[in-house]
Protein backbone atom coordinates (compact mmCIF):
# COMPACT_ATOMS: atom_id res chain seq x y z
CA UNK A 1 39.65 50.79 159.89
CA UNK A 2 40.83 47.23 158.11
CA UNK A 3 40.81 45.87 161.23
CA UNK A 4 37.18 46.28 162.23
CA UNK A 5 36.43 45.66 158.35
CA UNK A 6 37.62 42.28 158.86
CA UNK A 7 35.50 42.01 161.97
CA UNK A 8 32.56 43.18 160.22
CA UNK A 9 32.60 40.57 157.25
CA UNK A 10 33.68 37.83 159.51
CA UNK A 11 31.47 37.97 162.22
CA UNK A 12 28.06 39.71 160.38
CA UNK A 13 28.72 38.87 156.97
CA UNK A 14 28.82 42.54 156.23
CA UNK A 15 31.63 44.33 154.53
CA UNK A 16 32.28 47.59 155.68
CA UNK A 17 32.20 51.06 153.49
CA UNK A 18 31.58 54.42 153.83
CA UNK A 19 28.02 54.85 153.24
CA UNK A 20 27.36 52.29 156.39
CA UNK A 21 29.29 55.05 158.71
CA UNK A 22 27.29 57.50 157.46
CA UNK A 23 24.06 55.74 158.21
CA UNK A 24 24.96 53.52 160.92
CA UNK A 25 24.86 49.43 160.56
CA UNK A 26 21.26 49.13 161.80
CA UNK A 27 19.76 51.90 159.69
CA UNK A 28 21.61 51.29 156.51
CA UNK A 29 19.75 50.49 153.06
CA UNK A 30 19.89 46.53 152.70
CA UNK A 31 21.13 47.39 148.91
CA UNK A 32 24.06 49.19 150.53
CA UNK A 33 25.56 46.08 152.24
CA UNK A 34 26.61 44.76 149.14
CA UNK A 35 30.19 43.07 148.34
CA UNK A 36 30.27 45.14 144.99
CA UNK A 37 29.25 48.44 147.27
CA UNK A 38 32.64 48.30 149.26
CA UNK A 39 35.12 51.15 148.31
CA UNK A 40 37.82 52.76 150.12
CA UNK A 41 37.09 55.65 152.38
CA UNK A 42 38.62 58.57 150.11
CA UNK A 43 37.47 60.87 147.86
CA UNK A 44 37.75 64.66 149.01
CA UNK A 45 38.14 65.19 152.97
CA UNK A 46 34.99 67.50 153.27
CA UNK A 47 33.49 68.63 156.60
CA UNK A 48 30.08 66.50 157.14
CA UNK A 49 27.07 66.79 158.96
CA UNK A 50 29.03 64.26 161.04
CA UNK A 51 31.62 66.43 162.32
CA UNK A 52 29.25 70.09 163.23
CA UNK A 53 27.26 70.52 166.03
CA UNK A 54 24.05 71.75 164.96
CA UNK A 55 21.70 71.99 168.27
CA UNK A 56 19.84 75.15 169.05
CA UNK A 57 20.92 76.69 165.82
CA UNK A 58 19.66 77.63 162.19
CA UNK A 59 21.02 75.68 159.65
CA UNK A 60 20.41 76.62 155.62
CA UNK A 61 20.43 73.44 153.52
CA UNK A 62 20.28 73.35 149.50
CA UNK A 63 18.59 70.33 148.79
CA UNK A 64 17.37 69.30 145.51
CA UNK A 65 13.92 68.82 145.15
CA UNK A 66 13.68 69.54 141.52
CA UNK A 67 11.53 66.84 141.31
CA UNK A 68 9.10 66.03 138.51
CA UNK A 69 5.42 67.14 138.46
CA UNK A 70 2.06 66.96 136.60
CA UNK A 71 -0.09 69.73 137.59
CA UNK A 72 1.01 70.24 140.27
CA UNK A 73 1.47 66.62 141.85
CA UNK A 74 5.08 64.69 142.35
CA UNK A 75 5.21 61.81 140.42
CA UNK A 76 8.87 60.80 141.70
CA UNK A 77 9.76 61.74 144.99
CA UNK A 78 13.39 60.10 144.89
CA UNK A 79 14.83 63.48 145.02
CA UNK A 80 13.19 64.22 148.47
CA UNK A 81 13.44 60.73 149.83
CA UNK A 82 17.35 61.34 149.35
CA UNK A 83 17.85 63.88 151.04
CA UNK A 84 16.09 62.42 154.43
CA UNK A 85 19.29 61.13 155.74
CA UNK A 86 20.27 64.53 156.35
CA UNK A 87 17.43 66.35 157.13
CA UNK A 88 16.75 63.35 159.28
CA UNK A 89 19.96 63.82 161.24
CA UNK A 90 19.53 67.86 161.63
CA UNK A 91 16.70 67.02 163.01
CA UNK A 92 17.24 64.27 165.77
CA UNK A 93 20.28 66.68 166.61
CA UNK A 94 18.15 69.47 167.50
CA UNK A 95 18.44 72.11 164.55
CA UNK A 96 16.08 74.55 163.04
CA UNK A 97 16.29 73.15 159.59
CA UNK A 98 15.71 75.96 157.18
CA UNK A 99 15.40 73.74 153.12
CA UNK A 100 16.23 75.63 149.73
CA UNK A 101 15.96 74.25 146.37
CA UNK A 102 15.29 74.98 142.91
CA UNK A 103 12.37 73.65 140.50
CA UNK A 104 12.62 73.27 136.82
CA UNK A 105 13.41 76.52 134.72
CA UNK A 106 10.67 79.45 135.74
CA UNK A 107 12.19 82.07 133.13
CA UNK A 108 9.70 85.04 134.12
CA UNK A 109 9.65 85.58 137.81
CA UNK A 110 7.81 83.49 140.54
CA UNK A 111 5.55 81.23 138.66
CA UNK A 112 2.92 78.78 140.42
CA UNK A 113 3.13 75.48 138.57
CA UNK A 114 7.06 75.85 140.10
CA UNK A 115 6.29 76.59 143.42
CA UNK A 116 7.74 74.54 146.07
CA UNK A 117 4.62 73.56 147.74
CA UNK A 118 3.99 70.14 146.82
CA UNK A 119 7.77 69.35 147.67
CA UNK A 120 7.22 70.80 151.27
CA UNK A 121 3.67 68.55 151.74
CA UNK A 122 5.58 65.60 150.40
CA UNK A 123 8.40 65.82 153.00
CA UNK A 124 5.90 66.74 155.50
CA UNK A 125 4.33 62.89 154.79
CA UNK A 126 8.28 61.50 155.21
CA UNK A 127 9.24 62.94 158.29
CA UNK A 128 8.41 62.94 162.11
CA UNK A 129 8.57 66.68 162.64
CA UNK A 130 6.61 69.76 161.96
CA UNK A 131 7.07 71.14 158.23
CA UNK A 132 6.12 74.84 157.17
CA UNK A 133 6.26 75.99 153.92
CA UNK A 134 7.44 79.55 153.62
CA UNK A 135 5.17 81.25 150.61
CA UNK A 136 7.16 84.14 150.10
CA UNK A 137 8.31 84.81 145.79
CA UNK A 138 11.39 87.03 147.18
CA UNK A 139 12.53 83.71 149.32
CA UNK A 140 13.50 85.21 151.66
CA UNK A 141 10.98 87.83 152.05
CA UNK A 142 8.56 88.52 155.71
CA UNK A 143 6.34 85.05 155.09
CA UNK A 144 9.88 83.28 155.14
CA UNK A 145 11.70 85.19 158.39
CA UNK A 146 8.36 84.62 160.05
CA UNK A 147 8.59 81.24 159.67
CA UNK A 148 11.85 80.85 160.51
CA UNK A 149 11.32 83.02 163.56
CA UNK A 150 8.84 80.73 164.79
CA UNK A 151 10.84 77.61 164.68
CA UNK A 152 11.13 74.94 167.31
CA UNK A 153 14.30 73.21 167.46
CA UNK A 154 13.77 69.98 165.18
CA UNK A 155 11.85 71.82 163.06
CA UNK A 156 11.97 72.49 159.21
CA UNK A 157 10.86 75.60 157.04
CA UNK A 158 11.01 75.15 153.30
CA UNK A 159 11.46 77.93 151.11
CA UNK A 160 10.67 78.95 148.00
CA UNK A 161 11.76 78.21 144.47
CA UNK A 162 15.35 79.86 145.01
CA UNK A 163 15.51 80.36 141.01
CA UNK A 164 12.08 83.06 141.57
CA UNK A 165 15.04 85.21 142.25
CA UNK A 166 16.40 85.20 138.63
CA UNK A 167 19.91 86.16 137.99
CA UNK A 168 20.40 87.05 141.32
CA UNK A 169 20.65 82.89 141.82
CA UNK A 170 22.15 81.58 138.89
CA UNK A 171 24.26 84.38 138.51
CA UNK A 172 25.49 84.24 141.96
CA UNK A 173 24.24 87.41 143.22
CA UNK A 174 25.94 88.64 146.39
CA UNK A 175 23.44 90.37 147.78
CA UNK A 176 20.92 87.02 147.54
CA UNK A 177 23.48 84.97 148.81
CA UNK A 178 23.59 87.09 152.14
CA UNK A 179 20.14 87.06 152.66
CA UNK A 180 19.70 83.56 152.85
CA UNK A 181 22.70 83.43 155.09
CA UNK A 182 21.47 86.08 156.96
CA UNK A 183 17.37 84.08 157.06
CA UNK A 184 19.76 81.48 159.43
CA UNK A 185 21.75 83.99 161.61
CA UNK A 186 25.32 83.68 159.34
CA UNK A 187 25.14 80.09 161.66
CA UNK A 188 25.55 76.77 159.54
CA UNK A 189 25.03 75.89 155.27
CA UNK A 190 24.98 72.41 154.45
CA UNK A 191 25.30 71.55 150.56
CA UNK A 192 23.25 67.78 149.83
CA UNK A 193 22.59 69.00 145.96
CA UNK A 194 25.16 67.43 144.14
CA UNK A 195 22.87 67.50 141.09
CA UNK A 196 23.38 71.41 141.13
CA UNK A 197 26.67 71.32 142.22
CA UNK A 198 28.38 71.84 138.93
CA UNK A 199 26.86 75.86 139.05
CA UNK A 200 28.11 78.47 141.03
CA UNK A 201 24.70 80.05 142.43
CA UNK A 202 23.76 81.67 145.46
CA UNK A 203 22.30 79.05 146.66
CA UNK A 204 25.00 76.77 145.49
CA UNK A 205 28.03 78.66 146.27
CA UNK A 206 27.99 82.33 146.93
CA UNK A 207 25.69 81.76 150.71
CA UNK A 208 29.01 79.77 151.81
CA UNK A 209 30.91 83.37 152.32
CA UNK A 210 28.73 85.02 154.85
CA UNK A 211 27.95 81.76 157.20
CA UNK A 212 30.20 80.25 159.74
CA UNK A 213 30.28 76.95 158.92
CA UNK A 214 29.71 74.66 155.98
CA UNK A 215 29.21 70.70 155.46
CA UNK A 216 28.45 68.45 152.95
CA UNK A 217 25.13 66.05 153.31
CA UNK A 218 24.91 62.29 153.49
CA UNK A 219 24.24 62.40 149.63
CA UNK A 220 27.08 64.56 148.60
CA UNK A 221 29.45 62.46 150.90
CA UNK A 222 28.55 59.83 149.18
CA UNK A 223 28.36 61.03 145.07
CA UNK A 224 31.88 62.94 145.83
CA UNK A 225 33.36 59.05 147.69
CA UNK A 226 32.21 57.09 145.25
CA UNK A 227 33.05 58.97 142.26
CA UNK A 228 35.77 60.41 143.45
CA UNK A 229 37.01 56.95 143.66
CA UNK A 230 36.05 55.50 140.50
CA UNK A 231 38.30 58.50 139.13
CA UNK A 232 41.15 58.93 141.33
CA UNK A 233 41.86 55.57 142.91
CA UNK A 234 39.74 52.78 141.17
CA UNK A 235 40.30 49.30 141.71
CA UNK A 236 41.37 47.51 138.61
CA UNK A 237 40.27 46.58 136.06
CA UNK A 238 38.57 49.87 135.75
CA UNK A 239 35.64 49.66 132.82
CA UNK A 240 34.43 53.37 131.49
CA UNK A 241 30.93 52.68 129.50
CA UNK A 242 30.08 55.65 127.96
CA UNK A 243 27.36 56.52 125.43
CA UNK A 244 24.33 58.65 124.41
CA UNK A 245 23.66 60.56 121.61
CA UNK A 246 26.44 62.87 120.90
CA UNK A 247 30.50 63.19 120.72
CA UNK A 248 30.45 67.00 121.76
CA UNK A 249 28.75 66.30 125.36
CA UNK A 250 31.86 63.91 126.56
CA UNK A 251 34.71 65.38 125.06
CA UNK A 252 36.95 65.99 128.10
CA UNK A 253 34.86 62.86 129.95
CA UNK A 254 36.51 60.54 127.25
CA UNK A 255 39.93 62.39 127.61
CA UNK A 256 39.92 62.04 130.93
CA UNK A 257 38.64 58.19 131.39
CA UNK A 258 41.53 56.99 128.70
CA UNK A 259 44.01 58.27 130.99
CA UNK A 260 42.42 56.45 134.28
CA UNK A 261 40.46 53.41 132.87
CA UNK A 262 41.87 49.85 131.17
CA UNK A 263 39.16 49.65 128.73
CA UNK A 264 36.79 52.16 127.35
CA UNK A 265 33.94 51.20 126.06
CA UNK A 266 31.83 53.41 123.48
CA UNK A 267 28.03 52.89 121.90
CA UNK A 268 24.92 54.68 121.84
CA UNK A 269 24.67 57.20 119.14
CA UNK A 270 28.28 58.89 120.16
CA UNK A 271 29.59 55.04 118.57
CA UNK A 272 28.84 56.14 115.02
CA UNK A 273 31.21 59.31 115.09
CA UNK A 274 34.12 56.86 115.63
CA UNK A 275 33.09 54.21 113.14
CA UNK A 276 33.18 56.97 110.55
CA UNK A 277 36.24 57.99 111.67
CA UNK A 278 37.51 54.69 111.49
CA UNK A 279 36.29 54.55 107.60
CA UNK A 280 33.01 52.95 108.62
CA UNK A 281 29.76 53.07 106.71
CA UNK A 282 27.38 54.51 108.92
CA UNK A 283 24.18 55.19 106.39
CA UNK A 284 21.89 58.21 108.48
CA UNK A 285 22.99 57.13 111.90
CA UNK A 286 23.63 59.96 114.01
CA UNK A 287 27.07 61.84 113.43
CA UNK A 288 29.18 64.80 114.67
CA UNK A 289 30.93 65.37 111.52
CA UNK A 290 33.07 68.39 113.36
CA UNK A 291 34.20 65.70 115.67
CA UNK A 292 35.43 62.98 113.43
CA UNK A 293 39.87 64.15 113.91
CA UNK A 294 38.82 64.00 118.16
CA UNK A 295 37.59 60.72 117.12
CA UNK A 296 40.85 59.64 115.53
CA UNK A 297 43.23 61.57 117.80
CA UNK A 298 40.90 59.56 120.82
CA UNK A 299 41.65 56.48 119.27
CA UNK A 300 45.63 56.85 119.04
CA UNK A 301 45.91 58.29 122.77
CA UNK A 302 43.78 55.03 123.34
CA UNK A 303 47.04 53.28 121.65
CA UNK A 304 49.45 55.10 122.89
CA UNK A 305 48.45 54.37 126.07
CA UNK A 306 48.13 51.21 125.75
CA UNK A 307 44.32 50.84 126.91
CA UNK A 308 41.40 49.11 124.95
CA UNK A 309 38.54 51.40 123.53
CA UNK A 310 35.61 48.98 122.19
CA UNK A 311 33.36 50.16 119.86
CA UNK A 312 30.38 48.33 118.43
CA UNK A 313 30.69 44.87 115.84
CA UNK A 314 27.17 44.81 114.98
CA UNK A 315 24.27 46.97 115.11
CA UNK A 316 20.37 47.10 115.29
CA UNK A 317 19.45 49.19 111.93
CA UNK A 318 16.14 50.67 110.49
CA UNK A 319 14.40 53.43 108.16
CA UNK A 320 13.59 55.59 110.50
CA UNK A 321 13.43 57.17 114.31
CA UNK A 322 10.50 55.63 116.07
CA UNK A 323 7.82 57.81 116.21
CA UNK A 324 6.35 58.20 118.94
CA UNK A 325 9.58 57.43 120.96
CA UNK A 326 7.87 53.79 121.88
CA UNK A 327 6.33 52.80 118.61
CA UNK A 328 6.98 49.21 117.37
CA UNK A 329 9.30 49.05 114.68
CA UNK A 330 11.33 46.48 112.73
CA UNK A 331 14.83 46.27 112.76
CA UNK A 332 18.01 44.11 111.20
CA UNK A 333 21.02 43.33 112.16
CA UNK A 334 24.24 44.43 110.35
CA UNK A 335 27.98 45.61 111.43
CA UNK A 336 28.94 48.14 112.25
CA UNK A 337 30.75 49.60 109.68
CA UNK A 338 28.30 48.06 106.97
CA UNK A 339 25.34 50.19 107.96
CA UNK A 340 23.17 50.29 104.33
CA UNK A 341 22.58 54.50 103.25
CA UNK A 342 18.95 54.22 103.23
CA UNK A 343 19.11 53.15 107.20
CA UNK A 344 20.20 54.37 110.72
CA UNK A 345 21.68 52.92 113.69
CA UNK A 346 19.47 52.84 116.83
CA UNK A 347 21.14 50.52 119.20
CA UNK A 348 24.12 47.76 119.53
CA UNK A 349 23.72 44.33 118.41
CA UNK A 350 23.73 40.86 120.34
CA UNK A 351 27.21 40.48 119.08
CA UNK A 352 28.25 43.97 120.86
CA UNK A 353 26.15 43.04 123.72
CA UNK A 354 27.94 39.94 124.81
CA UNK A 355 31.45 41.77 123.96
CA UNK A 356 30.40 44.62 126.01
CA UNK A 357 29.11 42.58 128.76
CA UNK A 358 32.06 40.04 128.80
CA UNK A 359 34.39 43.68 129.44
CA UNK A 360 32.06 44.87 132.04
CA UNK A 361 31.54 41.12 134.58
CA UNK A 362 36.08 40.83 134.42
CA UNK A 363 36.18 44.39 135.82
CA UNK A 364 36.46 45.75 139.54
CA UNK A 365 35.36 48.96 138.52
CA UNK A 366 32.73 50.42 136.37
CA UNK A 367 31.54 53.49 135.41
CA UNK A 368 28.57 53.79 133.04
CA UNK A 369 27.51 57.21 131.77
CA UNK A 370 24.49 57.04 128.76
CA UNK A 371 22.53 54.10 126.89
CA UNK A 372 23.22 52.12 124.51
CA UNK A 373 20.34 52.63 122.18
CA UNK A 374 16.50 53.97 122.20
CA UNK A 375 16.07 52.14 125.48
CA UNK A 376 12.39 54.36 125.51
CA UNK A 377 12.00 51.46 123.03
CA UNK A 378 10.50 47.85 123.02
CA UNK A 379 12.63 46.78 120.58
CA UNK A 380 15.50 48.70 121.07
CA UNK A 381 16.45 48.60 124.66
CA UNK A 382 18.23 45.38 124.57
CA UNK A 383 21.45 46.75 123.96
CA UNK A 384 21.10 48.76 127.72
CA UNK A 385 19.44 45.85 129.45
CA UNK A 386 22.51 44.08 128.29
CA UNK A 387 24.74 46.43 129.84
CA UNK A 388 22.24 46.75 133.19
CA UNK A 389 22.70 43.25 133.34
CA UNK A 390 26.10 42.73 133.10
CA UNK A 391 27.20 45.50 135.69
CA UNK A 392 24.29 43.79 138.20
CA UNK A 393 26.24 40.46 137.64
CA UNK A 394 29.78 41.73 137.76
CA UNK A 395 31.72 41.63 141.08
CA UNK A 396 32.52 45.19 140.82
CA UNK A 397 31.79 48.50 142.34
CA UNK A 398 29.60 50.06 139.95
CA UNK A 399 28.57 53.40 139.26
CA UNK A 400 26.11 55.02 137.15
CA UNK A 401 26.53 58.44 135.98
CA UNK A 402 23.13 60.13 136.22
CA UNK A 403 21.43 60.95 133.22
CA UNK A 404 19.80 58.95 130.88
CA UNK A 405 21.74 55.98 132.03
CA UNK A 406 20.10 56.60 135.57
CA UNK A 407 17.06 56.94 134.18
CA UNK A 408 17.31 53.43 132.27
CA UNK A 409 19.00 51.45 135.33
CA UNK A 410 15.89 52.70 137.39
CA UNK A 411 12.98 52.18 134.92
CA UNK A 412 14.53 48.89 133.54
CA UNK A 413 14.46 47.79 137.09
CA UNK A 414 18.16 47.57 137.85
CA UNK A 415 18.76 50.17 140.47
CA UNK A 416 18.75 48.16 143.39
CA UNK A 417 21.66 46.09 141.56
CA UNK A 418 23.95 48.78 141.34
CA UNK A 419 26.62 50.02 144.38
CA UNK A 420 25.72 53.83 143.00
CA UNK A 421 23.49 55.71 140.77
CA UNK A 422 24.43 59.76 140.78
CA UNK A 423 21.91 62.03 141.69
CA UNK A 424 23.30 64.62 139.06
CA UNK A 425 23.77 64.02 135.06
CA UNK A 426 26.09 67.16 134.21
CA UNK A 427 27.11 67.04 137.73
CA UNK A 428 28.93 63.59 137.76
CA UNK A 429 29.36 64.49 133.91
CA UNK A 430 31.72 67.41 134.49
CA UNK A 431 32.77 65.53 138.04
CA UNK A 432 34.18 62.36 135.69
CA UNK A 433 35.95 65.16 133.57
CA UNK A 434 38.10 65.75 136.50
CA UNK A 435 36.67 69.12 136.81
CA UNK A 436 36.41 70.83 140.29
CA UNK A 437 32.23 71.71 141.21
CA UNK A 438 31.82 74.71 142.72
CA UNK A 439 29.49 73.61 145.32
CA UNK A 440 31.95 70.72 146.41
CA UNK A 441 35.02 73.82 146.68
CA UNK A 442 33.14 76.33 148.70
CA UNK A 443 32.52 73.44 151.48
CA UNK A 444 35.24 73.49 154.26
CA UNK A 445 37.99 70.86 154.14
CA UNK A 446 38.30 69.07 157.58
């Protein structure tokens, strides 16, 4: 595989990886030929769509399509447009491509505004084959095995909202998790959701017992390579950037990252639990008093084993939370551990900026779960756009970790700068923790 690296960079200027096999050179994203996109091939040694022969047969795949809406039209179809390189391949190969997903929260049985339908239209627009939408609230009821029934091979039937079934999905009801095995014969399940992979459902999980085979999607080959990487075999220097409001939702991620990374770096509102800890002034910033000895015992692992954890030197202070979320307000600068009573943190200074951004261009790796600051703000994004700017500059693989820092990369226009952005925030959350996902273990290992 070196070998025909080499050729590849010397002769076409473009350096192999694994998302390139997975496309193919001539149908690969131009962002994914990137120097700071190469990584090794490892990561967890999952069948793939790759490696099952799919033609003539009924394949189930959980996609995610939990996309947003506003009565009842998509106003960001990322979600489906990532999962075309799968459905895409099914296809060519000759399967009857039977989708599932869920769609937001419906807490009292089937509800319309959470209906799948728009999702199913959408993908119809995308792709070169015949869609059908399957109206059916049970799922898997008559409209949906009449559908299926009628397929042609290269075909696709979406299905409803999976989570119209209540409990019996996110609960991992048995007899749910046969029926959608049995709507595709007990043939093939291939799991591309790797923003729902953290939960054992039946859509998730519990269909893999009652089908023959199982893969992993192009997407979830690539979240479970290049995260997998950036925890188990990262190039050094390895650069954690983690942030966000609050101490409690990173616990083990922050355990974890001390152990793998050279330098950790911590702001957003989580910073302010450590200052304090630290004997810091922190006026009304957010805190986690509860949290304040994890802080400390954090910060002596951090010295024990010998790696750096950088918290913020100065910080962007005012009265008040902006209200709305994007309201101009006026802000000072003071350090850290000088905040005034009266005021609150709301995002790092230029000082912190440049420190943070000098740690992030000398790494190799980064990973970069949560903002900095309000980035919803004018006036207090800078701190993030400092970050986004830094990790686009640095010649590094780098990775963000869903979420809110997704969400900021994207809207702050960095996206295209960065070798990964997960598809799942407590996914690659719990994934970073070193925790096993549920619908990564139920796939077959080659």
């Amino acid at each position: 595989m070196k070998k025909i690296a080499k050729v590849l960079e010397k002769s076409l200027g473009i350096v192999y990886n694994s998302i390139v096999c997975c496309y193919g050179i001539n149908n690969s994203p131009k962002s994914i030929l990137k120097r700071k996109d190469v990584i090794p091939m490892a990561g967890l040694n999952k069948v793939t769509v790759e490696d099952i022969n799919v033609k003539g047969r009924k394949v189930l795949v959980r996609v995610d399509f939990n996309v947003p809406m506003k009565d009842g039209v998509i106003t960001n179809d990322n979600r489906i447009q990532a999962a075309l390189p799968t459905i895409n391949k099914l296809v060519e190969n000759g399967a009857k491509v039977v989708l599932c997903s869920h769609l937001g929260k419906p807490k009292n049985g089937p509800e319309a505004k959470f209906s799948l339908a728009p999702a199913a239209k959408r993908l119809g627009e995308l792709v070169k084959t015949n869609v059908v939408f399957a109206a059916d609230d049970t799922v898997v009821g008559e409209n949906a095995k009449k559908a299926v029934a009628a397929m042609k091979d290269g075909e696709i039937v979406v299905l409803e909202n999976t989570r119209f079934r209540g409990n019996e999905e996110t609960k991992n009801g048995e007899e749910f998790s046969k029926e959608l095995a049995d709507l595709v014969d007990g043939e093939v399940f291939v799991m591309d959701a790797f923003g729902s992979a953290h939960r054992a459902h039946a859509s998730t999980a519990g269909v893999t017992k009652f089908v023959k085979e199982t893969a992993v999607g192009y997407l979830m080959q690539k979240e479970i390579q290049y995260l997998g990487n950036a925890v188990e075999v990262p190039e050094h220097p390895f650069v954690a950037i983690l942030g966000g409001a609050k101490v409690a939702d990173k616990l083990n991620v922050i355990s974890n990252l001390l152990e793998k990374c050279d330098t950790l770096i911590i702001g957003g509102g989580m910073a302010y639990t450590f200052i304090k800890a630290q004997g810091g002034s922190i006026g009304m910033s957010l805190v986690d008093d509860e949290k304040l000895d994890y802080c400390k015992e954090m910060l002596a692992k951090a010295e024990k084993l010998g790696k750096k954890i950088l918290l913020p030197v100065d910080t962007a202070i005012a009265a008040s939370f902006p209200d709305p979320i994007d309201a101009p307000i006026d802000v000072e600068f003071v350090d850290s551990d000088k905040i005034p009573a009266d005021k609150m943190g709301l995002d790092i200074g230029p000082k912190t900026a440049a420190i943070f951004a000098e740690a992030a261009k000398s790494a190799k790796t980064v990973v970069w779960n949560g903002p900095m600051g309000v980035f919803e703000n004018p006036t207090l994004k800078k701190g993030t756009v400092a970050v986004c700017e830094a990790l686009a500059e640095a010649d590094a693989t780098t990775i963000i970790g869903g979420g809110d820092s997704a969400t900021a990369a994207i809207q702050l226009g960095f996206a295209d700068k960065m070798s990964h952005i997960s598809t799942g925030g407590g996914a690659s959350l719990e994934y970073l923790e070193g925790k096993v996902l549920p619908g990564v273990a139920a796939i077959a290992e080659k």
